[in-house]
Every structure is written in structure tokens, then in C-alpha cells.
PDB file of N, CA and C in Angstrom:
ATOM      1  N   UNK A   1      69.449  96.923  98.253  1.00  0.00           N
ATOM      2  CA  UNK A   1      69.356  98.241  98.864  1.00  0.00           C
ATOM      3  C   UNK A   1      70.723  98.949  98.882  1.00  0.00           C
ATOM      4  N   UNK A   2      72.061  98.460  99.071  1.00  0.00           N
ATOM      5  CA  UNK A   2      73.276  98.990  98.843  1.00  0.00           C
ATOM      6  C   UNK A   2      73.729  99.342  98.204  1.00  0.00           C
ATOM      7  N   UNK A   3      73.292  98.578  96.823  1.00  0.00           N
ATOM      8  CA  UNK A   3      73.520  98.942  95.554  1.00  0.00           C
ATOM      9  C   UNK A   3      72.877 100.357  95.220  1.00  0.00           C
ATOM     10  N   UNK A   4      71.724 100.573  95.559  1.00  0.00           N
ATOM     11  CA  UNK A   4      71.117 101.570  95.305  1.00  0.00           C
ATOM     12  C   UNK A   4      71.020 102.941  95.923  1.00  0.00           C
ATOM     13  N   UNK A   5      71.821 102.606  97.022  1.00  0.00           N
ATOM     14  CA  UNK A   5      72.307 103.464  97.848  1.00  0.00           C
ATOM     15  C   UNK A   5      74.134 104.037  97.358  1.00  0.00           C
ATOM     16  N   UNK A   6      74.551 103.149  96.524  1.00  0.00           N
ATOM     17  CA  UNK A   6      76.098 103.220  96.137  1.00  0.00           C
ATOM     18  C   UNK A   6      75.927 104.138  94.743  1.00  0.00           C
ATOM     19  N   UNK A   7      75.024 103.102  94.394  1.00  0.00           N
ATOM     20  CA  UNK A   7      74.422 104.252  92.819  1.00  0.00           C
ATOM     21  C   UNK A   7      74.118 105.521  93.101  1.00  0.00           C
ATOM     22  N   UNK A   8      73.253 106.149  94.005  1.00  0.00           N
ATOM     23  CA  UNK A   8      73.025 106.982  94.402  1.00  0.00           C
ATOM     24  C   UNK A   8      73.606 108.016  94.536  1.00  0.00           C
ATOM     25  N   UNK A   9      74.661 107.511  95.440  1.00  0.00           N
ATOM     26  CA  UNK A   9      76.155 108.206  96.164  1.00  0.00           C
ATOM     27  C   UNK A   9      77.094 108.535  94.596  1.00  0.00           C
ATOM     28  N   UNK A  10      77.034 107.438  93.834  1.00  0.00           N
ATOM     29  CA  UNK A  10      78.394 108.046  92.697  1.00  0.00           C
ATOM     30  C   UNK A  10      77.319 108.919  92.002  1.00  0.00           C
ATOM     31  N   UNK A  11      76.333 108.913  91.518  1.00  0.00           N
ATOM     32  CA  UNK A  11      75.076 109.835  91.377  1.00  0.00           C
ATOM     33  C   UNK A  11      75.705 111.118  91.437  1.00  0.00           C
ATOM     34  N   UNK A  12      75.183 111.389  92.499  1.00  0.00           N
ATOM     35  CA  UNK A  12      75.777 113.039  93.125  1.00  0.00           C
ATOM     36  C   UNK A  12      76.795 113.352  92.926  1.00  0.00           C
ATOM     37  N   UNK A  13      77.624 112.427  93.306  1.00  0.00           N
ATOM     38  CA  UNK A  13      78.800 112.814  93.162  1.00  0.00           C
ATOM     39  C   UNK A  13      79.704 113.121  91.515  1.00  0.00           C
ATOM     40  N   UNK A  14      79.159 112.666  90.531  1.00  0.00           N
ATOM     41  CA  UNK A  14      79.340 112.812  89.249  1.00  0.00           C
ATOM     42  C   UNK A  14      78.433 114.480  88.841  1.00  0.00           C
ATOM     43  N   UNK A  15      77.305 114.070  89.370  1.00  0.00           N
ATOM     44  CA  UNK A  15      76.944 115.998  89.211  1.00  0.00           C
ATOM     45  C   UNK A  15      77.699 116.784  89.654  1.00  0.00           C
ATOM     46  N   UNK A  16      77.935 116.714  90.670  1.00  0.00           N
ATOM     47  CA  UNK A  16      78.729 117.747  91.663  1.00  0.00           C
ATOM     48  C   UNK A  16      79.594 118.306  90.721  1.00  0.00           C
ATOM     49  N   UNK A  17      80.785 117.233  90.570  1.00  0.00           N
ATOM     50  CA  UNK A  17      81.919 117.306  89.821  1.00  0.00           C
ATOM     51  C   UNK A  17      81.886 118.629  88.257  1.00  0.00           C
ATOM     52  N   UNK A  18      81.115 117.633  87.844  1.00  0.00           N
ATOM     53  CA  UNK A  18      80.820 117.979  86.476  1.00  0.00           C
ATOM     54  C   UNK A  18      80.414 119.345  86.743  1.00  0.00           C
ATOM     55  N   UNK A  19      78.990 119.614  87.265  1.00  0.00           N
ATOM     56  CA  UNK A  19      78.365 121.072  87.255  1.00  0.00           C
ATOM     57  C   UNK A  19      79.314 122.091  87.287  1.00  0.00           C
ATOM     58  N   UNK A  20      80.513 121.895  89.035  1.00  0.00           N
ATOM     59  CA  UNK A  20      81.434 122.992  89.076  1.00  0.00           C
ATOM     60  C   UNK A  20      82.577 122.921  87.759  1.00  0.00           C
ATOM     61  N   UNK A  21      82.797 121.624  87.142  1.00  0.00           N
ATOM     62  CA  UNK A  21      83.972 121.863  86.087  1.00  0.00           C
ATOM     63  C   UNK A  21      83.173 122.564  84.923  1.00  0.00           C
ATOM     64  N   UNK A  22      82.217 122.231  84.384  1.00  0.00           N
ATOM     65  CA  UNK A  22      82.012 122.950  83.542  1.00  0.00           C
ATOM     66  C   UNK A  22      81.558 124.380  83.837  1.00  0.00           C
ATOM     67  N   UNK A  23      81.297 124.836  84.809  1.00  0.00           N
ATOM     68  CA  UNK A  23      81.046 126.492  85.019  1.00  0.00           C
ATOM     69  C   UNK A  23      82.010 126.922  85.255  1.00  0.00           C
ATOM     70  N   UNK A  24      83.430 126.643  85.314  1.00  0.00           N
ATOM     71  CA  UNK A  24      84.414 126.896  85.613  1.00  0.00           C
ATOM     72  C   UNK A  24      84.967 126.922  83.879  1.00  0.00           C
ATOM     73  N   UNK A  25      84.921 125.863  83.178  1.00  0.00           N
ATOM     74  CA  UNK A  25      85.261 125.692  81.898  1.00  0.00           C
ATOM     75  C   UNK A  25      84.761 127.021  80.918  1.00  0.00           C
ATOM     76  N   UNK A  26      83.001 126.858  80.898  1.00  0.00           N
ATOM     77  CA  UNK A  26      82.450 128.249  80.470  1.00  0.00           C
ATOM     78  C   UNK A  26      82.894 129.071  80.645  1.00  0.00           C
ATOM     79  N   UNK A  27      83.350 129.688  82.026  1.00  0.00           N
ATOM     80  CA  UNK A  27      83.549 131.028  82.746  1.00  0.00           C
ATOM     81  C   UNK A  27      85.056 131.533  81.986  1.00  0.00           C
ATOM     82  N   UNK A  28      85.833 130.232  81.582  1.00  0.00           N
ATOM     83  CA  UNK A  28      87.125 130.423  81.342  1.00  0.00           C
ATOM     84  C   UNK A  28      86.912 130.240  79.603  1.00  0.00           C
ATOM     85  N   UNK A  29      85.875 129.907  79.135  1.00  0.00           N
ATOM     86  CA  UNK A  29      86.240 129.953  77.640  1.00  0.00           C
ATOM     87  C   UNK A  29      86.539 128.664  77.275  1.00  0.00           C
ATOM     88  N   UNK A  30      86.533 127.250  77.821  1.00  0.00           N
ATOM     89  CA  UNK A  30      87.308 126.627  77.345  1.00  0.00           C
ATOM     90  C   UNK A  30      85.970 125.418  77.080  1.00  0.00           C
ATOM     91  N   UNK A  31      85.782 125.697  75.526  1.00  0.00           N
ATOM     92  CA  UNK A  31      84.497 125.083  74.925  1.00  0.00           C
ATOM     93  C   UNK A  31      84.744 123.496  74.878  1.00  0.00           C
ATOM     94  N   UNK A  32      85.862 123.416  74.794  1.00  0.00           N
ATOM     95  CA  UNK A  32      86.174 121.938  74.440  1.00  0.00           C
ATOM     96  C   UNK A  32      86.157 121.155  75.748  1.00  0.00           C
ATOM     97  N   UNK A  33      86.691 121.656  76.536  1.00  0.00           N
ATOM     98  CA  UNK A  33      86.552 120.766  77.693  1.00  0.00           C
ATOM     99  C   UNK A  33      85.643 120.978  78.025  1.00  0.00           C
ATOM    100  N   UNK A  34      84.360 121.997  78.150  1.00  0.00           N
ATOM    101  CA  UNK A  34      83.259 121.976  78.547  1.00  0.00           C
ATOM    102  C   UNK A  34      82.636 120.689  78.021  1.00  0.00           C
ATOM    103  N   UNK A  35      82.478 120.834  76.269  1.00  0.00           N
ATOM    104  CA  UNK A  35      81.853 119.490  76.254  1.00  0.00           C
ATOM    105  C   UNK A  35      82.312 118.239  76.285  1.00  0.00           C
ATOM    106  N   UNK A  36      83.873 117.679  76.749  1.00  0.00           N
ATOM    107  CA  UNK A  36      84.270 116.886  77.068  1.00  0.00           C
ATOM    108  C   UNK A  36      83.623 116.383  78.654  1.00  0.00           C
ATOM    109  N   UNK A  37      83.380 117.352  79.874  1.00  0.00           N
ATOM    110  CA  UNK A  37      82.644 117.180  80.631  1.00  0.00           C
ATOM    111  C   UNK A  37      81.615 116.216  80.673  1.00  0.00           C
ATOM    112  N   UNK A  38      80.997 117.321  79.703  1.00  0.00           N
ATOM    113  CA  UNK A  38      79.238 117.065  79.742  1.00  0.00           C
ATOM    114  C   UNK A  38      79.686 115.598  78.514  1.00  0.00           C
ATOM    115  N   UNK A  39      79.960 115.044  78.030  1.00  0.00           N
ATOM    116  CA  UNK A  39      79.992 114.019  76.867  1.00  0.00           C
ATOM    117  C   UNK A  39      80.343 112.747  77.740  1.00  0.00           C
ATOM    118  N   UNK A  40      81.451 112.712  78.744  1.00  0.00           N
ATOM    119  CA  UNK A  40      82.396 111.625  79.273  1.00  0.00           C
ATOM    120  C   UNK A  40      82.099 111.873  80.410  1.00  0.00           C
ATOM    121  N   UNK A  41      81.686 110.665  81.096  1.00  0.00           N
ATOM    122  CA  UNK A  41      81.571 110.445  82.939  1.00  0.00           C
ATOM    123  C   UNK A  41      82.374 109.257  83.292  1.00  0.00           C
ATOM    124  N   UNK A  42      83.592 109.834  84.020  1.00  0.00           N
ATOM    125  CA  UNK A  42      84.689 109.691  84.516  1.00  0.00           C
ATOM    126  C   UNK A  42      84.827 109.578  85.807  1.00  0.00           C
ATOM    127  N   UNK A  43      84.046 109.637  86.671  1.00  0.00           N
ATOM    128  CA  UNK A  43      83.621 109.542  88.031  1.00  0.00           C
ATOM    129  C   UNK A  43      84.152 110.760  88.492  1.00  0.00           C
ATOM    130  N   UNK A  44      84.168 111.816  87.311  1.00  0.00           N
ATOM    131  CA  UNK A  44      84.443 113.423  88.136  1.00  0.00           C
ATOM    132  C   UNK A  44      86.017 113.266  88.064  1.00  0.00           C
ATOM    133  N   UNK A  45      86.989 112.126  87.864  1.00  0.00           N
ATOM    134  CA  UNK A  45      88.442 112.389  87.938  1.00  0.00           C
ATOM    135  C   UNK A  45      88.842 113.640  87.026  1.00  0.00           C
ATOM    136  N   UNK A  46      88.652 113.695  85.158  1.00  0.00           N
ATOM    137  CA  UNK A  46      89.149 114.804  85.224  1.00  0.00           C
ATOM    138  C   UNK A  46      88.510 116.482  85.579  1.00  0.00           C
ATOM    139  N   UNK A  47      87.298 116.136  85.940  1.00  0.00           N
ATOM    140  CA  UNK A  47      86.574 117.435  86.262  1.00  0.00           C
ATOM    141  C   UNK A  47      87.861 118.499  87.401  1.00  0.00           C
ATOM    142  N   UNK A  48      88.208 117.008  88.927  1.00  0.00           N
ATOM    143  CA  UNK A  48      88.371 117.453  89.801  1.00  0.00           C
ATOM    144  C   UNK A  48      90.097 117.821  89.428  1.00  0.00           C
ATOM    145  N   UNK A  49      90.738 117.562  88.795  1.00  0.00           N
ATOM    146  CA  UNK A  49      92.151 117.685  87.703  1.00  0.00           C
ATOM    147  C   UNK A  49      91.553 119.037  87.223  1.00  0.00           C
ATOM    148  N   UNK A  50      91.198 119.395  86.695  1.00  0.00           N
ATOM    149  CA  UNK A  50      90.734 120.612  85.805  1.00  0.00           C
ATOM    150  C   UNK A  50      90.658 121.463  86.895  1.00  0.00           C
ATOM    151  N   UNK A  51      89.564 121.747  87.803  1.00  0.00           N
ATOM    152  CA  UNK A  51      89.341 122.350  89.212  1.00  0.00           C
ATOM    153  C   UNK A  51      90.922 122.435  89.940  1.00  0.00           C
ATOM    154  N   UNK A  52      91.197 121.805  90.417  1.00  0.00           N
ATOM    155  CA  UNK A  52      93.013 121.988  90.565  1.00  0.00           C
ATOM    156  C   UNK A  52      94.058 122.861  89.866  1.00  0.00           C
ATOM    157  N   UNK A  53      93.282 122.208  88.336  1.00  0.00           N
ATOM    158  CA  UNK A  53      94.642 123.603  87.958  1.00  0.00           C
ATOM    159  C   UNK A  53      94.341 124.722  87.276  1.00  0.00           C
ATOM    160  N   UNK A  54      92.900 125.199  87.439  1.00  0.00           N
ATOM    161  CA  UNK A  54      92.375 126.238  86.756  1.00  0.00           C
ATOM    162  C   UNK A  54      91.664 127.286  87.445  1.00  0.00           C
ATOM    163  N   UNK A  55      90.877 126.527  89.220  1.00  0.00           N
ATOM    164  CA  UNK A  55      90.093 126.894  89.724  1.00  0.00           C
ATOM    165  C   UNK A  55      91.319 128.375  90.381  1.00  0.00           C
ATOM    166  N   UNK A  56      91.984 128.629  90.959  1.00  0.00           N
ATOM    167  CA  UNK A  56      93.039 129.301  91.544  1.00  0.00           C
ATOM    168  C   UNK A  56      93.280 130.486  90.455  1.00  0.00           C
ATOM    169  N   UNK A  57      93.118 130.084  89.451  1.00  0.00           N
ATOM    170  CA  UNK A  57      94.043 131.383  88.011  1.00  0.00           C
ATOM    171  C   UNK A  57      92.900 131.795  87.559  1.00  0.00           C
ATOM    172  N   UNK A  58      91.681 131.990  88.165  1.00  0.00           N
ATOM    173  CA  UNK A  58      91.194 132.636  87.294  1.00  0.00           C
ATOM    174  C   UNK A  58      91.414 133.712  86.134  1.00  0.00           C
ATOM    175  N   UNK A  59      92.280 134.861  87.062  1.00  0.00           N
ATOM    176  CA  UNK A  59      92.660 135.934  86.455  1.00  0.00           C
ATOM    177  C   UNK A  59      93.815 135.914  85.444  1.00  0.00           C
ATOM    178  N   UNK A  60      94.317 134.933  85.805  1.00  0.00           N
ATOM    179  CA  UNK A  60      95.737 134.824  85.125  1.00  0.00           C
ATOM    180  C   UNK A  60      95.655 134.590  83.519  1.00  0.00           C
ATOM    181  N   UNK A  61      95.632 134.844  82.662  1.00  0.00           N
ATOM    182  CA  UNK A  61      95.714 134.919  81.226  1.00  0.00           C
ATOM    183  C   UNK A  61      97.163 134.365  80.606  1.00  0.00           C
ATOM    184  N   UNK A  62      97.929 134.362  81.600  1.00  0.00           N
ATOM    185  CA  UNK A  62      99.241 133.190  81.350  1.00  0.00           C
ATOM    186  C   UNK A  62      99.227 132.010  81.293  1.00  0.00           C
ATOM    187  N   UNK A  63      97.910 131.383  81.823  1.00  0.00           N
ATOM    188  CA  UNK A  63      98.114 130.474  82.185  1.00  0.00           C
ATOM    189  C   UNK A  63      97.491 129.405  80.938  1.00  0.00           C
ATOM    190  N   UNK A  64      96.568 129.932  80.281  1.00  0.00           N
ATOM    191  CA  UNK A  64      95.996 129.457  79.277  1.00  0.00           C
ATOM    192  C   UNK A  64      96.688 129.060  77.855  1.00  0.00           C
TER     193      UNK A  64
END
């Protein structure tokens, strides 16, 4: 039952990740890491790396 409750938990938590990095990726153009996302489950580490340094600049066109 713990197990399946632990599975569960990294479950969600790998959607989570992923869903907001890649709508964030799309939104910004950045095709490759989109499907690096969606291809590699990483337990969300670099989703939540990506979200850190991209989520803030949206606007910024320097930054890319």
C-alpha cells in the first residue's frame, strides 16, 4: 500500500512539473526543450531549473 501511495505521489508530481515546463517552453518558443520535457522524466528536476530561470523573463528577449 506505500508503495502505491509513493508511486502515486511522484505520479503527480512529475505531471505537475512537466505540464507547467512545457507551457512555459511553448509559450517561449523553445521546441527543443519542450520535447526534451515530454521525452525524459527526471522527477521534474530540470523542468523545475527551467521554471527558475525562464518563468520571471518572460518579456525579456535578452535573455534567450
Amino acid at each position: 500500500m506505500i508503495y502505491l501511495l509513493a508511486f502515486i505521489t511522484i505520479l503527480v508530481w512529475e505531471i505537475y512539473w512537466t505540464y507547467k515546463a512545457c507551457w512555459l517552453a511553448s509559450r517561449n518558443g523553445h521546441k527543443k526543450l519542450f520535447l526534451f520535457f515530454l521525452i525524459f522524466n527526471l522527477l521534474g528536476i530540470p523542468e523545475i531549473i527551467y521554471l527558475n530561470r525562464y518563468q520571471n523573463t518572460e518579456g525579456d528577449p535578452s535573455l534567450d
